[in-house]
Protein backbone atom coordinates (compact mmCIF):
# COMPACT_ATOMS: atom_id res chain seq x y z
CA UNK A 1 -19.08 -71.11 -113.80
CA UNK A 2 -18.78 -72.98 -110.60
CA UNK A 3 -15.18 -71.18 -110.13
CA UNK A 4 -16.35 -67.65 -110.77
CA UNK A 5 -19.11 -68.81 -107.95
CA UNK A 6 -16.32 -69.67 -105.91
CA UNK A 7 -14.08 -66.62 -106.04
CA UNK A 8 -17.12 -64.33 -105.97
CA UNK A 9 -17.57 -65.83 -102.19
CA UNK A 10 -14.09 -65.71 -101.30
CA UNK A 11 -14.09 -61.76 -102.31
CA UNK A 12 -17.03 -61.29 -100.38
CA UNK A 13 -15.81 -62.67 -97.34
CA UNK A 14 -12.43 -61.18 -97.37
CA UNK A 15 -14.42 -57.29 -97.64
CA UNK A 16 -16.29 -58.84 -94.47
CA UNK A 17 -13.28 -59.74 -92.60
CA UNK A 18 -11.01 -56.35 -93.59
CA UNK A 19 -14.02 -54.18 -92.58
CA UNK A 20 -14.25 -54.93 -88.77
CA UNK A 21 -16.99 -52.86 -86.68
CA UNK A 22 -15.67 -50.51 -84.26
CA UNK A 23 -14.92 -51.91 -80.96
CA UNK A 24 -16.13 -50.61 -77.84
CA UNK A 25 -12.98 -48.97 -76.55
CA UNK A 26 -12.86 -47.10 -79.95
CA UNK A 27 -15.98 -45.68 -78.72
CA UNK A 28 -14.95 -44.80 -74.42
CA UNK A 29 -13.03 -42.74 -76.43
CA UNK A 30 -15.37 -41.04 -78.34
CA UNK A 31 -17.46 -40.10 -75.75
CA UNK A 32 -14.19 -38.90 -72.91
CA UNK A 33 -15.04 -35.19 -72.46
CA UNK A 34 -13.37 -32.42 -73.71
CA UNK A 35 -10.74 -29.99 -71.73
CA UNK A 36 -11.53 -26.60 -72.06
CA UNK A 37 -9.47 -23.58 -70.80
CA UNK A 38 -12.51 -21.39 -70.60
CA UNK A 39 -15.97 -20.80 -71.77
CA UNK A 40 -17.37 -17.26 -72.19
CA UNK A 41 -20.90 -18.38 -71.69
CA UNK A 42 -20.23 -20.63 -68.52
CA UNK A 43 -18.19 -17.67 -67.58
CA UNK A 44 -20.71 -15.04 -67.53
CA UNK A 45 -23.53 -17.44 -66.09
CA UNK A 46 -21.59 -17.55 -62.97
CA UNK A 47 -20.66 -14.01 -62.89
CA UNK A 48 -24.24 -13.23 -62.85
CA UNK A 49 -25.42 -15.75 -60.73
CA UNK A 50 -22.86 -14.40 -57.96
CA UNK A 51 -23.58 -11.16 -58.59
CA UNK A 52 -27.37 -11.59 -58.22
CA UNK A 53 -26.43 -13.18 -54.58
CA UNK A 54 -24.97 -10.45 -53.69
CA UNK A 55 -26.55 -7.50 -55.08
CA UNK A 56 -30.22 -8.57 -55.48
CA UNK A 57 -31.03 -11.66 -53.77
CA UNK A 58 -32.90 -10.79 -50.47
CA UNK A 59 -33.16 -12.71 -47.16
CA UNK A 60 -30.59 -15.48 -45.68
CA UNK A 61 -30.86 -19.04 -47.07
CA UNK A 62 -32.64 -21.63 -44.97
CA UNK A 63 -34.22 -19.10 -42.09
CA UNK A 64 -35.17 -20.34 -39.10
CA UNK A 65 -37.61 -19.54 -36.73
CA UNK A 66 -37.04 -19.65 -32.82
CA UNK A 67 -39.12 -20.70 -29.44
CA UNK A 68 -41.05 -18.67 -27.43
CA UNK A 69 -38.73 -18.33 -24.80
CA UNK A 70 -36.27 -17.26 -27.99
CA UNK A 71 -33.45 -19.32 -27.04
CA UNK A 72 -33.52 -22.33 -29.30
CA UNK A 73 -34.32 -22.30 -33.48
CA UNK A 74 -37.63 -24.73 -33.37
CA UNK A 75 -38.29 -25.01 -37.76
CA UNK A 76 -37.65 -23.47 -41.07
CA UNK A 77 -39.62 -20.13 -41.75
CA UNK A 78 -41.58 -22.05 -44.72
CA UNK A 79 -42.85 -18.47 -46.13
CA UNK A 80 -39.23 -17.09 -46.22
CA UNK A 81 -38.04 -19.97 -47.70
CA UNK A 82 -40.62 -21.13 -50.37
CA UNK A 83 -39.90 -16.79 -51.78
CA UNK A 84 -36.27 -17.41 -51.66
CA UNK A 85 -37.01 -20.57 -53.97
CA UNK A 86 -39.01 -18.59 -56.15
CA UNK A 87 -36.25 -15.89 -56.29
CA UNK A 88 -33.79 -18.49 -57.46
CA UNK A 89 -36.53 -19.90 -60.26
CA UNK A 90 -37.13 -16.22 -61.42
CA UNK A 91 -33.30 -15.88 -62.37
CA UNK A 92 -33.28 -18.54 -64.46
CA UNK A 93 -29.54 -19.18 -63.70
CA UNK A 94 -30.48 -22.58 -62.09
CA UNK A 95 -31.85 -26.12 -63.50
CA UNK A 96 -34.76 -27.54 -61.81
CA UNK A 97 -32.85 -30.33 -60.50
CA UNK A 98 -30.98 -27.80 -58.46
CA UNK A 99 -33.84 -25.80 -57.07
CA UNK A 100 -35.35 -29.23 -55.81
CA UNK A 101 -32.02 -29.96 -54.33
CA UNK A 102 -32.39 -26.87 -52.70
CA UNK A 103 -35.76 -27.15 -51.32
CA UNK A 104 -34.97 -30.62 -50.03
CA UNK A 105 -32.07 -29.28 -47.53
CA UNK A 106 -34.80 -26.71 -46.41
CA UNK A 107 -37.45 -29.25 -45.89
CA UNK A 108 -34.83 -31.08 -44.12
CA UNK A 109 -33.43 -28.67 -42.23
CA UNK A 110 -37.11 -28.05 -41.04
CA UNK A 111 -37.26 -31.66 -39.99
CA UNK A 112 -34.41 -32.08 -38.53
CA UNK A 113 -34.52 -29.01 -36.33
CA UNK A 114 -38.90 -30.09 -35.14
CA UNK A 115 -37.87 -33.56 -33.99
CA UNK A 116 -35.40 -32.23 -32.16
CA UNK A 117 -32.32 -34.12 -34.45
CA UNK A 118 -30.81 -31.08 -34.34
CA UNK A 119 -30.32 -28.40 -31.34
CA UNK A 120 -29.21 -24.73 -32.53
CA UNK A 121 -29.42 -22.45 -30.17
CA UNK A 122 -29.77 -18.88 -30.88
CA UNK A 123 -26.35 -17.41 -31.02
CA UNK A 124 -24.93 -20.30 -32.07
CA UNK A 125 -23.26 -21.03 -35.60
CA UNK A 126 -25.91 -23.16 -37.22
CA UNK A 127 -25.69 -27.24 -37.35
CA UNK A 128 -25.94 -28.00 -40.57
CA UNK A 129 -23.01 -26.75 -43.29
CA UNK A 130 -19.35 -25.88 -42.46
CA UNK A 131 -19.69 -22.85 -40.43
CA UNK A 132 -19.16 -21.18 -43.79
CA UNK A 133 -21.46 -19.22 -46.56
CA UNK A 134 -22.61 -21.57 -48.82
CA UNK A 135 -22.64 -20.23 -51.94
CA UNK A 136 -18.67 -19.72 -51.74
CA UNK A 137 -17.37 -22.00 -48.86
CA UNK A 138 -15.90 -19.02 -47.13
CA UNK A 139 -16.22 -16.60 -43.96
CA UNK A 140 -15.15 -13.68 -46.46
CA UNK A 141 -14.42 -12.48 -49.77
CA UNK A 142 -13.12 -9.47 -52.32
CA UNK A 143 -15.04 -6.41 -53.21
CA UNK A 144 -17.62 -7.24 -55.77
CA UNK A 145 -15.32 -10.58 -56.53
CA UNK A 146 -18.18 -11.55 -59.31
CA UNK A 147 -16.35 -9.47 -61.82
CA UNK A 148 -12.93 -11.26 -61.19
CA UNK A 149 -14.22 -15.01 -61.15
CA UNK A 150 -12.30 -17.27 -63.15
CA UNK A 151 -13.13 -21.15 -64.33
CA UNK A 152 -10.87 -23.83 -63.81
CA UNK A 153 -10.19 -27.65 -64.92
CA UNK A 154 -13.23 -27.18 -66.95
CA UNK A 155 -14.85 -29.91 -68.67
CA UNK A 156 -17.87 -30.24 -71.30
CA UNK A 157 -19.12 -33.11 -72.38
CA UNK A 158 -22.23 -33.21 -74.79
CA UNK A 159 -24.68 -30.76 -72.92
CA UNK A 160 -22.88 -31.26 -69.19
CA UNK A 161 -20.40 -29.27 -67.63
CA UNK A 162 -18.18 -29.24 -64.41
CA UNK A 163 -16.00 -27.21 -63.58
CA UNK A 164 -13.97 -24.78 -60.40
CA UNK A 165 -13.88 -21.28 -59.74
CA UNK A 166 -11.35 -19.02 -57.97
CA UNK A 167 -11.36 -15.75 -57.49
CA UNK A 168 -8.17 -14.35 -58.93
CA UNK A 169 -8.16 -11.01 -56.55
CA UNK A 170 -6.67 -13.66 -53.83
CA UNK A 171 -3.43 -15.82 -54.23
CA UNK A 172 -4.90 -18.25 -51.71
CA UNK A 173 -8.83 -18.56 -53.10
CA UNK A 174 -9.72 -22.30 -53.16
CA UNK A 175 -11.80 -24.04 -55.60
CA UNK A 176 -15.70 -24.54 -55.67
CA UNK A 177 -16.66 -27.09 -57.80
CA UNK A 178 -19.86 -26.81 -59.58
CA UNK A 179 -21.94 -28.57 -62.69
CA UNK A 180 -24.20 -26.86 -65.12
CA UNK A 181 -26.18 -28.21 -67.75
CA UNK A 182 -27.03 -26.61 -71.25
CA UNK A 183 -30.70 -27.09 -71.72
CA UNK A 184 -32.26 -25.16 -74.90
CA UNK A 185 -29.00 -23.69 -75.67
CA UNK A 186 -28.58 -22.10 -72.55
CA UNK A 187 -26.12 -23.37 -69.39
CA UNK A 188 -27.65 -23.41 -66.08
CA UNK A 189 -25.91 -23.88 -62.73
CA UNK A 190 -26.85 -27.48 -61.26
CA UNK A 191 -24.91 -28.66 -58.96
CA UNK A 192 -23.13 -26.20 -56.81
CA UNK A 193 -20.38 -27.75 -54.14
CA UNK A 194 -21.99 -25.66 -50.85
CA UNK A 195 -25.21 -26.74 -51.02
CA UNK A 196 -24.28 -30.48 -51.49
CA UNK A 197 -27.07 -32.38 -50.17
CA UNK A 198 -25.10 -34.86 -48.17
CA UNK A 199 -22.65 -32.67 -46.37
CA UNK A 200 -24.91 -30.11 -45.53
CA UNK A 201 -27.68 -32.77 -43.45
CA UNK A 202 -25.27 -35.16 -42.63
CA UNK A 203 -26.34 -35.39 -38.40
């Protein structure tokens, strides 16, 4: 009796010891994200989003209002800019992290340019950004370019994305990194390299 106790125990705890739990670099690799080469819907969420910009999307981004003597940019036009961030909640291409993002350079901008952290003087290229358009990083682009964008070194992980695009009409287009996140089933754009917080207020 006592014997059959005794192996019964020793069976037991050999199961125990052969069964080990998974260790935590069994799971860092569980949760690494995924290459992709491409993603239709990612795909045509940026297509549409640049095509909006282009095609439908009225007034500049961050307008600025100037002196009396109209020499000097004094603030942010706060009407122009609270209907472009209503424009860019209507299309429902962008997360609401991004259109705060977006609303804090404005409000910043605003700031910046009343207490006088900033001078930009009419005629000049503005102070903030890279002396480029920010929704592409560049001083030009193709003919309706939207319909040729392509993804690159695309990665999805869970219900986040990041990713590049190029344009494939030029040999030499450069990349423009951006993030999206799936929420409901559906991607949205929220992080997009030109309108990066830090760069763009940096003084």
């Amino acid at each position: 009796m006592k014997f059959s106790k005794l192996f019964s125990l020793v069976f037991i705890w050999i199961l125990l010891v052969s069964h080990s739990p998974i260790n935590d670099d069994t799971l860092s690799i569980q949760k690494k994200s995924i290459s992709f080469t491409n993603d239709k819907q990612l795909e045509t969420l940026v297509r549409k989003t640049y095509e909006w910009i282009e095609t439908k999307s009225e007034g500049p981004d961050f307008d600025v209002i100037e002196n009396h003597k109209g020499d000097k940019y004094i603030g942010l036009n706060l009407n122009a800019h609270n209907k472009k961030l209503n424009e860019l909640k209507k299309t429902n291409f962008f997360t609401q992290k991004s259109l705060d993002n977006y609303n804090k350079i404005g409000l910043k901008v605003d700031d910046n340019l009343k207490t006088h952290k900033w001078e930009y003087f009419v005629g000049d290229l503005p102070p903030y950004g890279n002396d480029s358009n920010m929704w592409c990083e560049c001083q030009d682009n193709p003919e309706v370019y939207w319909k040729t964008l392509k993804l690159t070194d695309l990665k999805i992980d869970n219900n986040k994305a990041s990713f590049n695009w190029i344009w494939t009409v030029w040999k030499d287009s450069s990349k423009y990194k951006v993030r999206a996140v799936k929420e409901n089933g559906v991607w949205k754009i929220d992080y997009l390299q030109g309108f990066d917080y830090e760069s763009l207020t940096k003084i």
